[in-house]
Protein backbone atom coordinates (compact mmCIF):
# COMPACT_ATOMS: atom_id res chain seq x y z
CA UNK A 1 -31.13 4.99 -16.63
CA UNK A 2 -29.59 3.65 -13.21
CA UNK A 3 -29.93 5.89 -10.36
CA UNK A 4 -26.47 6.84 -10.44
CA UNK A 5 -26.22 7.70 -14.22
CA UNK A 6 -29.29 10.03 -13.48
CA UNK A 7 -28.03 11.63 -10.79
CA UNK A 8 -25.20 12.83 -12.86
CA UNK A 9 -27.66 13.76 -15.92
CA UNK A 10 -29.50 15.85 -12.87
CA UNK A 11 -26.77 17.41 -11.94
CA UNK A 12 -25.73 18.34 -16.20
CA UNK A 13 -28.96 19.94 -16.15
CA UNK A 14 -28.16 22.03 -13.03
CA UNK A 15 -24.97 23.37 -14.16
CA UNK A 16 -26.06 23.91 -17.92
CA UNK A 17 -23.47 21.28 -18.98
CA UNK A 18 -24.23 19.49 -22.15
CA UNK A 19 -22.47 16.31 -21.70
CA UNK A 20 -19.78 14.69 -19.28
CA UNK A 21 -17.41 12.35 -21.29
CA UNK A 22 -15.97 9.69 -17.98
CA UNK A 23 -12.62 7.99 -19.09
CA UNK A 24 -11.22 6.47 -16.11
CA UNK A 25 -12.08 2.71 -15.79
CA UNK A 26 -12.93 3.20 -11.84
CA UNK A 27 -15.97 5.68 -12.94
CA UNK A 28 -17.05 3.78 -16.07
CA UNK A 29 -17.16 1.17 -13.83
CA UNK A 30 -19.31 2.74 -10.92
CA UNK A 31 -21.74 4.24 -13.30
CA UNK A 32 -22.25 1.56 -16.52
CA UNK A 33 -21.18 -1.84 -14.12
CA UNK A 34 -18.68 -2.32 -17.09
CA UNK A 35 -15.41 -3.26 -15.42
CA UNK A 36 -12.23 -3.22 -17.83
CA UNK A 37 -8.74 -2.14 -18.10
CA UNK A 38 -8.29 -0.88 -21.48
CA UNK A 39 -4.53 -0.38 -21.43
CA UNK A 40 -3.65 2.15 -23.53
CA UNK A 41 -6.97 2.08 -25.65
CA UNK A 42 -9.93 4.62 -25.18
CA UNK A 43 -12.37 3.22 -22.48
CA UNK A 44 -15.41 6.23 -22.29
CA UNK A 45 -18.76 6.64 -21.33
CA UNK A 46 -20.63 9.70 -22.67
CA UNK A 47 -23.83 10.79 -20.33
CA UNK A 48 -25.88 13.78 -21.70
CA UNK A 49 -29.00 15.80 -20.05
CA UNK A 50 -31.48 14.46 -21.95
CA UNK A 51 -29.98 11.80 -24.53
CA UNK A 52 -29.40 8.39 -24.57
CA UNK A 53 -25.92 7.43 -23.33
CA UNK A 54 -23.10 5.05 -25.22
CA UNK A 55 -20.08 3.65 -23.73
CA UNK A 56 -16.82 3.17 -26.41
CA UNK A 57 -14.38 0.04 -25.63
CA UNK A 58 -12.43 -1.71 -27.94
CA UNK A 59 -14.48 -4.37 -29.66
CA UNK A 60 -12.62 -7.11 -28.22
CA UNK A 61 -14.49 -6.17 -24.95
CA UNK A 62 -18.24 -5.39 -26.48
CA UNK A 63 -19.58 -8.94 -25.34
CA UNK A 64 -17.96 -8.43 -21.62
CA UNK A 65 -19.87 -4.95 -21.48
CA UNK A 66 -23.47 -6.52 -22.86
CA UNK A 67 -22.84 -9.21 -19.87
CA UNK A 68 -21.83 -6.33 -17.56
CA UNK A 69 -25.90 -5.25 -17.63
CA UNK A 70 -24.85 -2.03 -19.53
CA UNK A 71 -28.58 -1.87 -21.37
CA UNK A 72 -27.61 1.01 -23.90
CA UNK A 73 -25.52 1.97 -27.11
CA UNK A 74 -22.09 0.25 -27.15
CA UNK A 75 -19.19 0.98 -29.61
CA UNK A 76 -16.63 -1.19 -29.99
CA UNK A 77 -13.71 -0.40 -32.25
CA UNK A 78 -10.54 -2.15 -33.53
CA UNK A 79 -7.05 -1.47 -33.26
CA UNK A 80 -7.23 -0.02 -36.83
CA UNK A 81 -10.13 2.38 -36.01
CA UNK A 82 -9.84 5.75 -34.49
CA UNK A 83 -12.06 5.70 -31.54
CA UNK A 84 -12.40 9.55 -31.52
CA UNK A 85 -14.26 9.39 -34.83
CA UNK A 86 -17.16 7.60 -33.39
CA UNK A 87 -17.15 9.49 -30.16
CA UNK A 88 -17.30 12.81 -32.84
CA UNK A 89 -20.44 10.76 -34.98
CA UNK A 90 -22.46 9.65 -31.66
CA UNK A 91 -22.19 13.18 -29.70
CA UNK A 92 -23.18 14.86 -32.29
CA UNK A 93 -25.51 12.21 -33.42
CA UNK A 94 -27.34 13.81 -30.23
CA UNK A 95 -26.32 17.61 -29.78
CA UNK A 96 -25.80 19.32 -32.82
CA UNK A 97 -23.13 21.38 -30.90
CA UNK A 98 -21.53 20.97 -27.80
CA UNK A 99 -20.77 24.39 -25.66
CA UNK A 100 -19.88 23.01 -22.34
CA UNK A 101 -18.40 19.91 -21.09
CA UNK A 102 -17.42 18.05 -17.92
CA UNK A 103 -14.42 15.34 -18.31
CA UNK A 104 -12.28 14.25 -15.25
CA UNK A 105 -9.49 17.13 -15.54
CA UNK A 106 -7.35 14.64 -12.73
CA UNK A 107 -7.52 11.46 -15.51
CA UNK A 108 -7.55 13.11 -18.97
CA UNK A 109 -4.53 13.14 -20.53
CA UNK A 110 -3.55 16.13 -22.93
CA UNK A 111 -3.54 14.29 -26.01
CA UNK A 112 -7.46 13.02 -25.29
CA UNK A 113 -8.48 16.71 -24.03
CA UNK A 114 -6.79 18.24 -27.22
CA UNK A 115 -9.38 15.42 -29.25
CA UNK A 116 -11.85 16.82 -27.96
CA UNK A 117 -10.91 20.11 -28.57
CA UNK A 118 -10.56 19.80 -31.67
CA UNK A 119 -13.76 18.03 -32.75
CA UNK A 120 -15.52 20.03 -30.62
CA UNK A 121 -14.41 23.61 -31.56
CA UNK A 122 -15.12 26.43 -29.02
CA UNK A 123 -16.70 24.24 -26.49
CA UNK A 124 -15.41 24.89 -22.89
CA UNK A 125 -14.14 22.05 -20.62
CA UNK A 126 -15.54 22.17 -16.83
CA UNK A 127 -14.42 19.37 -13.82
CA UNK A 128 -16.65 16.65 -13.28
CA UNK A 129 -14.09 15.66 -10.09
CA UNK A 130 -16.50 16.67 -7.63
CA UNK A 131 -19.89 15.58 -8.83
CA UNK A 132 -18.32 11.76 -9.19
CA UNK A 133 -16.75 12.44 -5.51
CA UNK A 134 -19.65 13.19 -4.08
CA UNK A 135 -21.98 9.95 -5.98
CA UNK A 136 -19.05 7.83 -4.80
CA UNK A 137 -18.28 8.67 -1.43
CA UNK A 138 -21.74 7.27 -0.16
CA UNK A 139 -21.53 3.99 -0.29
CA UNK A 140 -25.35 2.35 -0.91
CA UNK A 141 -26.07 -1.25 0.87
CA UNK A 142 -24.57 -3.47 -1.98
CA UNK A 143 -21.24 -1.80 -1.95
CA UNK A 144 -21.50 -1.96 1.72
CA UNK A 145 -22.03 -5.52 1.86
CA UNK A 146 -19.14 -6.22 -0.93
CA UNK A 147 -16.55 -4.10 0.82
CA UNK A 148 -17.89 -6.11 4.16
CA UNK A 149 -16.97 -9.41 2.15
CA UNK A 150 -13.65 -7.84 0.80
CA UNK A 151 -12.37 -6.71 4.55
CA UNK A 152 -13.36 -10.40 5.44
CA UNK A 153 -10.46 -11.45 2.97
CA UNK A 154 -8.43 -8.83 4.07
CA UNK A 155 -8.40 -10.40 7.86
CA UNK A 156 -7.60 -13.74 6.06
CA UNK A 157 -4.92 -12.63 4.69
CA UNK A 158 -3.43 -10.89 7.24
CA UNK A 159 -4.10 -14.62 9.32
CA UNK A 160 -2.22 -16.55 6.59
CA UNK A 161 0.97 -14.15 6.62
CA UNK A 162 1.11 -14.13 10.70
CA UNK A 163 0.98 -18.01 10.08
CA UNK A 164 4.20 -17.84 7.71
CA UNK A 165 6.45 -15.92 10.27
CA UNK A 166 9.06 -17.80 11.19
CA UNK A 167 13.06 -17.00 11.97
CA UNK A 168 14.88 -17.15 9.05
CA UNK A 169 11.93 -16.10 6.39
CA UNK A 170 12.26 -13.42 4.40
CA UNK A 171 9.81 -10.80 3.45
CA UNK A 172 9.63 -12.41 -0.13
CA UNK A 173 8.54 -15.24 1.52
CA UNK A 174 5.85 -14.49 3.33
CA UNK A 175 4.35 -12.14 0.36
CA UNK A 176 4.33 -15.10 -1.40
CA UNK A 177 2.30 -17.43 0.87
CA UNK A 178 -0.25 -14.70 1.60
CA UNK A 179 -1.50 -14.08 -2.73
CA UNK A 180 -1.13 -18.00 -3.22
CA UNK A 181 -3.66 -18.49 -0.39
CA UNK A 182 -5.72 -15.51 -1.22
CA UNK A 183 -5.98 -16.96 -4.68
CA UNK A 184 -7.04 -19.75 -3.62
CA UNK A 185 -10.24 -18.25 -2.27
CA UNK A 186 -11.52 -16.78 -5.68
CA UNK A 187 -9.62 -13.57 -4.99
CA UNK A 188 -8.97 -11.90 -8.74
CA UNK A 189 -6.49 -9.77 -7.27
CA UNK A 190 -4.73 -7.28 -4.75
CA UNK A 191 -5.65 -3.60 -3.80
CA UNK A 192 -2.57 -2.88 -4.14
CA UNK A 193 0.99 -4.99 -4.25
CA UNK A 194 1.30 -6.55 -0.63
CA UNK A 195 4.00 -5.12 1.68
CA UNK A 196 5.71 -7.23 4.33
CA UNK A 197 8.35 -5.08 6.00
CA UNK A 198 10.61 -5.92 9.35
CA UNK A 199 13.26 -4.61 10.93
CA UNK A 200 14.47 -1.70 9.89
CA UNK A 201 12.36 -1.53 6.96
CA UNK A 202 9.05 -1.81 9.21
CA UNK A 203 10.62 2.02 9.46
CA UNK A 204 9.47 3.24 5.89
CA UNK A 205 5.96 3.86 5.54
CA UNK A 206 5.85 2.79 1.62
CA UNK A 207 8.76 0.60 1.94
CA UNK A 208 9.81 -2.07 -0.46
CA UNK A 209 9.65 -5.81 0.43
CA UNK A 210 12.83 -8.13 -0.28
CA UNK A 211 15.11 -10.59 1.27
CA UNK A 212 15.16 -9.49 4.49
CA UNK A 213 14.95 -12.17 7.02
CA UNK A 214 12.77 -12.13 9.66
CA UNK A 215 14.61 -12.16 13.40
CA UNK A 216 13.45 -12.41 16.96
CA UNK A 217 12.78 -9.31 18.28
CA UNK A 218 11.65 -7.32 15.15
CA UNK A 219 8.43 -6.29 14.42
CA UNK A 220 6.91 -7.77 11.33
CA UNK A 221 4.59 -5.06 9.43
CA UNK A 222 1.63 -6.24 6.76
CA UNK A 223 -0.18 -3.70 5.22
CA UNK A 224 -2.46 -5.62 2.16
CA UNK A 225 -5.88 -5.80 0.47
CA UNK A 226 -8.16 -7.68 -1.94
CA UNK A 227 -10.50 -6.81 -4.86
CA UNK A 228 -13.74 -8.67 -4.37
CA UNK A 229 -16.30 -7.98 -7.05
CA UNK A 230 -14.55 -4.73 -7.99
CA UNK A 231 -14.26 -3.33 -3.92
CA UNK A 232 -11.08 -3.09 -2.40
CA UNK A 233 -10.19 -3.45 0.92
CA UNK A 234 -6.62 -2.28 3.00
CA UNK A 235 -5.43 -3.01 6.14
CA UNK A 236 -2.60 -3.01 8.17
CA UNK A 237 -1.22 -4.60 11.26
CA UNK A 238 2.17 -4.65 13.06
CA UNK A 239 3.38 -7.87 14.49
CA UNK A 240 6.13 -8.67 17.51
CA UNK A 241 7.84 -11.23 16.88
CA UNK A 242 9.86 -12.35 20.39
CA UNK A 243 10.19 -10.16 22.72
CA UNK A 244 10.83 -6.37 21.99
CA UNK A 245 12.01 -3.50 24.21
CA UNK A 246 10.30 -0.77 25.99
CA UNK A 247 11.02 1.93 23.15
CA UNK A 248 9.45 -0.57 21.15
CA UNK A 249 6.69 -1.02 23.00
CA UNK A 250 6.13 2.37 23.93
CA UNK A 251 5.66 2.82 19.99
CA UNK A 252 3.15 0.67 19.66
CA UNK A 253 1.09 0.97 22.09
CA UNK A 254 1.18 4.69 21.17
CA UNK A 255 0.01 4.25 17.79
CA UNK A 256 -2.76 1.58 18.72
CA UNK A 257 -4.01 4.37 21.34
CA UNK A 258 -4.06 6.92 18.52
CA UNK A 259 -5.70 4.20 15.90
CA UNK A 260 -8.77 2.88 18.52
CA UNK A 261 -9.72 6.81 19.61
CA UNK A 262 -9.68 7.75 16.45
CA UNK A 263 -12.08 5.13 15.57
CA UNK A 264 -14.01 5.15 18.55
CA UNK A 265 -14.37 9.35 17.64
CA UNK A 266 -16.34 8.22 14.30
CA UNK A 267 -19.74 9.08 14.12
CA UNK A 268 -22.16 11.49 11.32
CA UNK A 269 -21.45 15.50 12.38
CA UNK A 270 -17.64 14.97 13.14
CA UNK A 271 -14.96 16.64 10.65
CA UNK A 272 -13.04 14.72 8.88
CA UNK A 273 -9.69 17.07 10.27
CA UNK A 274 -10.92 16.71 13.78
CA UNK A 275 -10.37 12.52 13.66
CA UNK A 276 -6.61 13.39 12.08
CA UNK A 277 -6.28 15.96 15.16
CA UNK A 278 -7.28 13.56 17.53
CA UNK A 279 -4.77 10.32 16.23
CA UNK A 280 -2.30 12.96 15.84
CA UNK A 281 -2.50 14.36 19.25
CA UNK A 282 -1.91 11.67 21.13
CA UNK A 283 1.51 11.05 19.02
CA UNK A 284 2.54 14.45 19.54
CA UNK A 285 1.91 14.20 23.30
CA UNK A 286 4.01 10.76 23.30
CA UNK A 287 6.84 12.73 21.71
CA UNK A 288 6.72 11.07 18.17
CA UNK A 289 4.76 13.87 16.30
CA UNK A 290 7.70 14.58 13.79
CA UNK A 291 7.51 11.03 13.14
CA UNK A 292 3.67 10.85 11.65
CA UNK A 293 4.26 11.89 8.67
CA UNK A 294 1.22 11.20 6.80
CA UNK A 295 -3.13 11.52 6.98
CA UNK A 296 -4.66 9.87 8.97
CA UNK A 297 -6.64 7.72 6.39
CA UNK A 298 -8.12 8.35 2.66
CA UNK A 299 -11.72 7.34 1.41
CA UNK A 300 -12.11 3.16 -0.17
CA UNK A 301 -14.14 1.33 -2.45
CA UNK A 302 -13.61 0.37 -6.06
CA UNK A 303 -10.23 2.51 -5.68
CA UNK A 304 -8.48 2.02 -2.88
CA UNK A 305 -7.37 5.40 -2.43
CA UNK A 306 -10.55 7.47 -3.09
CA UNK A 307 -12.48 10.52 -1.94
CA UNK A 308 -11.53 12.20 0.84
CA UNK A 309 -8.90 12.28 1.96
CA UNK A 310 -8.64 12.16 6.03
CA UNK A 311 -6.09 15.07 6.45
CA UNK A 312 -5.86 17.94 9.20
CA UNK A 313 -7.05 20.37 6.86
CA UNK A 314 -10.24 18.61 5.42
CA UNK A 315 -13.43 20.33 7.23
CA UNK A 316 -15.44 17.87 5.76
CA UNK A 317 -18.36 16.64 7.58
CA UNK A 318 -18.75 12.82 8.25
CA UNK A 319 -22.13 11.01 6.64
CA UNK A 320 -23.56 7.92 7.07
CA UNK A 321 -22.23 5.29 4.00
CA UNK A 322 -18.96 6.54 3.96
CA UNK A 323 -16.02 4.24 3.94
CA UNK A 324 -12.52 5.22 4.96
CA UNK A 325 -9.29 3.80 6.32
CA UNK A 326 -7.70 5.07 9.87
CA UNK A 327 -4.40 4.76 9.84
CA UNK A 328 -1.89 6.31 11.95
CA UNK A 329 2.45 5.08 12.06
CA UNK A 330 5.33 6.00 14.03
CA UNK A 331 8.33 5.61 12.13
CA UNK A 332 11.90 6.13 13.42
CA UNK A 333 14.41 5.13 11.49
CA UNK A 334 17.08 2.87 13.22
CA UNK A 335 14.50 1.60 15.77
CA UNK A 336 11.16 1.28 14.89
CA UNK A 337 8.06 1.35 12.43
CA UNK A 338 4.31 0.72 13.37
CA UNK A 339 0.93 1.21 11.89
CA UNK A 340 -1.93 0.34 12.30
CA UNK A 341 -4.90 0.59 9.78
CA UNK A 342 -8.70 -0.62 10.02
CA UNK A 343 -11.54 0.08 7.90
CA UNK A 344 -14.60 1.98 9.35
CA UNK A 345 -18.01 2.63 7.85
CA UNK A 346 -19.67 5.34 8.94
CA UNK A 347 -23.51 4.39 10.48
CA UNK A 348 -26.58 6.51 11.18
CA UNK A 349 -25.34 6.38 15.22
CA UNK A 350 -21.98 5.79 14.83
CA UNK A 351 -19.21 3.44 12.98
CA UNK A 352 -18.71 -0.28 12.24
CA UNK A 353 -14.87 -1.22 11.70
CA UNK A 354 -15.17 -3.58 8.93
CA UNK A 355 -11.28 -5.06 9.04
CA UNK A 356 -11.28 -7.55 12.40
CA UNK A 357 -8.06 -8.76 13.35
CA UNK A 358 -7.01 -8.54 15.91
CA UNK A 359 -4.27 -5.78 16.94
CA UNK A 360 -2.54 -7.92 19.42
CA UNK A 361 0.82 -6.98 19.76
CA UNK A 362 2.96 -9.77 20.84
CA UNK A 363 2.71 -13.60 18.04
C-alpha cells in the first residue's frame, strides 16, 4: 500500500477499528490518486487493518481509476446495480463481522450511514474526521510543488483581470476574460466561482458578481483560484482604480498592515489563534474591528477550504508542510471593502508565500 493508505491502516490498528469506509471524492482522491465526481452515485474506498483494500465507482469510471495508478480491487457497477450489495459481498469477503467502523460523520449522508447499518448489524460507527485531517494537513514535496504551480496561475489570473479594468466594464466582464484566459493555459477549472466585486459590492465579503460597472475611484476586488492537477489555489487582491480618498486609503493600508504581519509572524511553534490575534489587532486598533468579520484564513490543497481553520480560538500549533490562506477584510458598507489574501507554506525556519502579486494599491 501507499504510504498514506498505511498510515490510516496504522492508525485502524491503534484504535481497534476494523475498517474505515472514505466517501468523499477529496479523500478518495488523496489516498487511491482516483480523482472523480460521482454525482449522485456511490464513490468509496474501503481500507481495513490487515486486508486488501477495493475502491467502488460506477463502471463507467473503472478504466479512469486503473489509469489513476490505483493497483488494487476495483468495483464498478451500473446504474441498474445496487452498489451497497457489493460493498456488503467485499467487506465481508474480508471480515466475517464488522464491530467498529470509521466513515467521515461531516460527508455521510443518512441514507448511506443507515446502509451500512443495516448490512452491518450492531456494528458501531466512529469519526475518521481527524485521522484524514491530520494525513492531509502536511503537505509532502509533490503537493508542495503542485500547489506552487497552482498559486503561479493564481497570480496570472489575477494579472489578466487587472488588465481588463477599464471605466465602463462590468464585473461580468472582467470574470469573463479572466476563466477564458485561464483556460487557455490548460487550467481544468476554478477553486471556486471567481468573484469580481467594486463599489459598493467590494463591501460584501462573499458578494455576488453582476453588471456593475466599474468607475473611477472605486476599488476593484478579485478574490479567485485554479485547480492544477487536483490542488487548488485562492487569492485575493484589492485594486484602486483612480484616485480614492483618505477613508479609503486608510482601509487599505490597514488591512495590508494586518495581512504582511500576519505573514511575516509565520513560522513552526506559533498558534494558529495567535496569527488571527495579531491581523486582528491591528484592525481593532485602527477602529475597524467590528468590521472583520471573519478568520483569518482556513487550511488549502485539493479542497480549497480544508483543515484548520485559522480562527482566534484554534490553539493549534504551526508545522512545517502546512498550507493555509491569510486573509484579513475591512468591510463597511456604504464606503468601502478590502482584502487581502496570500498563500503561505509553512518551512522548517519560517514561511514561503506562494501567491506573488503584487499588493500595490493604486492601477
Amino acid at each position: 500500500m501507499n504510504e498514506r493508505l498505511t498510515k490510516l491502516a496504522n492508525w485502524l490498528k491503534k484504535e481497534e477499528i476494523d475498517a474505515v469506509f472514505i466517501t468523499s471524492p477529496d479523500n478518495v482522491f488523496y489516498l487511491s490518486g482516483f480523482q472523480s465526481d460521482p454525482h449522485e452515485r456511490l464513490l468509496g474506498l474501503a481500507v481495513f487493518q490487515e486486508k486488501e483494500p477495493f475502491l467502488i465507482c460506477p463502471k463507467m469510471e473503472v478504466n479512469d481509476a486503473k489509469k489513476s495508478g490505483w493497483n488494487f480491487e476495483i468495483i464498478g457497477y451500473s446504474d441498474t446495480e445496487r452498489p451497497w450489495d457489493f460493498v456488503e459481498d467485499r467487506v465481508k469477503a474480508r471480515i466475517n463481522k464488522v464491530q467498529r467502523w470509521a466513515v467521515e460523520k461531516e460527508h455521510l449522508n443518512v441514507e448511506r450511514y443507515e446502509e451500512l447499518l443495516s448490512r452491518f448489524n450492531g456494528a458501531s460507527f466512529h469519526s475518521a474526521e481527524a485521522i484524514l485531517h491530520q494525513l492531509r494537513m502536511i503537505k509532502d514535496n509533490n503537493e508542495i510543488s503542485i500547489l506552487r504551480k497552482a498559486c503561479e496561475l493564481a497570480d496570472f489570473a489575477v494579472q489578466v483581470g487587472v488588465n481588463e479594468i477599464k471605466e465602463g466594464k462590468t464585473e461580468l466582464d472582467i470574470i469573463a476574460a479572466i476563466e477564458y484566459e485561464v483556460k487557455k493555459k490548460g487550467v481544468s477549472g476554478m477553486s471556486f466561482d471567481t468573484m469580481v466585486l467594486t463599489g459598493a459590492n467590494a463591501a460584501s465579503p462573499h458578494g455576488t458578481p453582476g453588471e456593475t460597472k466599474i468607475r473611477k475611484g472605486d476599488f476593484v476586488l478579485f478574490d479567485l483560484g485554479v485547480i492544477y492537477e487536483g490542488y487548488c489555489s485562492d487569492i485575493t487582491r484589492t485594486i484602486a482604480y483612480g484616485d480614492i480618498n483618505d477613508v479609503q486609503e486608510k482601509i487599505y493600508q490597514t488591512v495590508l498592515k494586518a495581512e504582511e504581519t500576519a505573514v511575516n509572524a509565520t513560522k513552526p511553534g506559533v498558534l494558529a489563534k495567535d496569527l488571527d490575534s495579531i491581523a486582528r489587532e491591528i484592525i481593532h486598533q485602527a477602529g475597524y474591528g467590528d468590521y472583520f468579520p471573519h478568520r483569518l484564513g482556513h487550511g488549502l490543497g485539493i479542497s480549497v477550504h480544508e483543515y484548520p481553520s485559522m480562527t482566534a480560538t484554534n490553539e493549534l500549533e504551526l508545522k512545517p508542510g502546512m498550507v493555509f490562506t491569510i486573509e484579513p477584510g475591512i468591510y463597511v458598507p456604504g464606503v468601502a471593502g478590502v482584502r487581502i489574501e496570500d498563500d503561505v507554506l509553512v518551512t522548517e525556519s519560517g514561511v514561503e508565500v506562494l501567491t506573488k502579486f503584487p499588493k500595490t494599491l493604486v492601477l
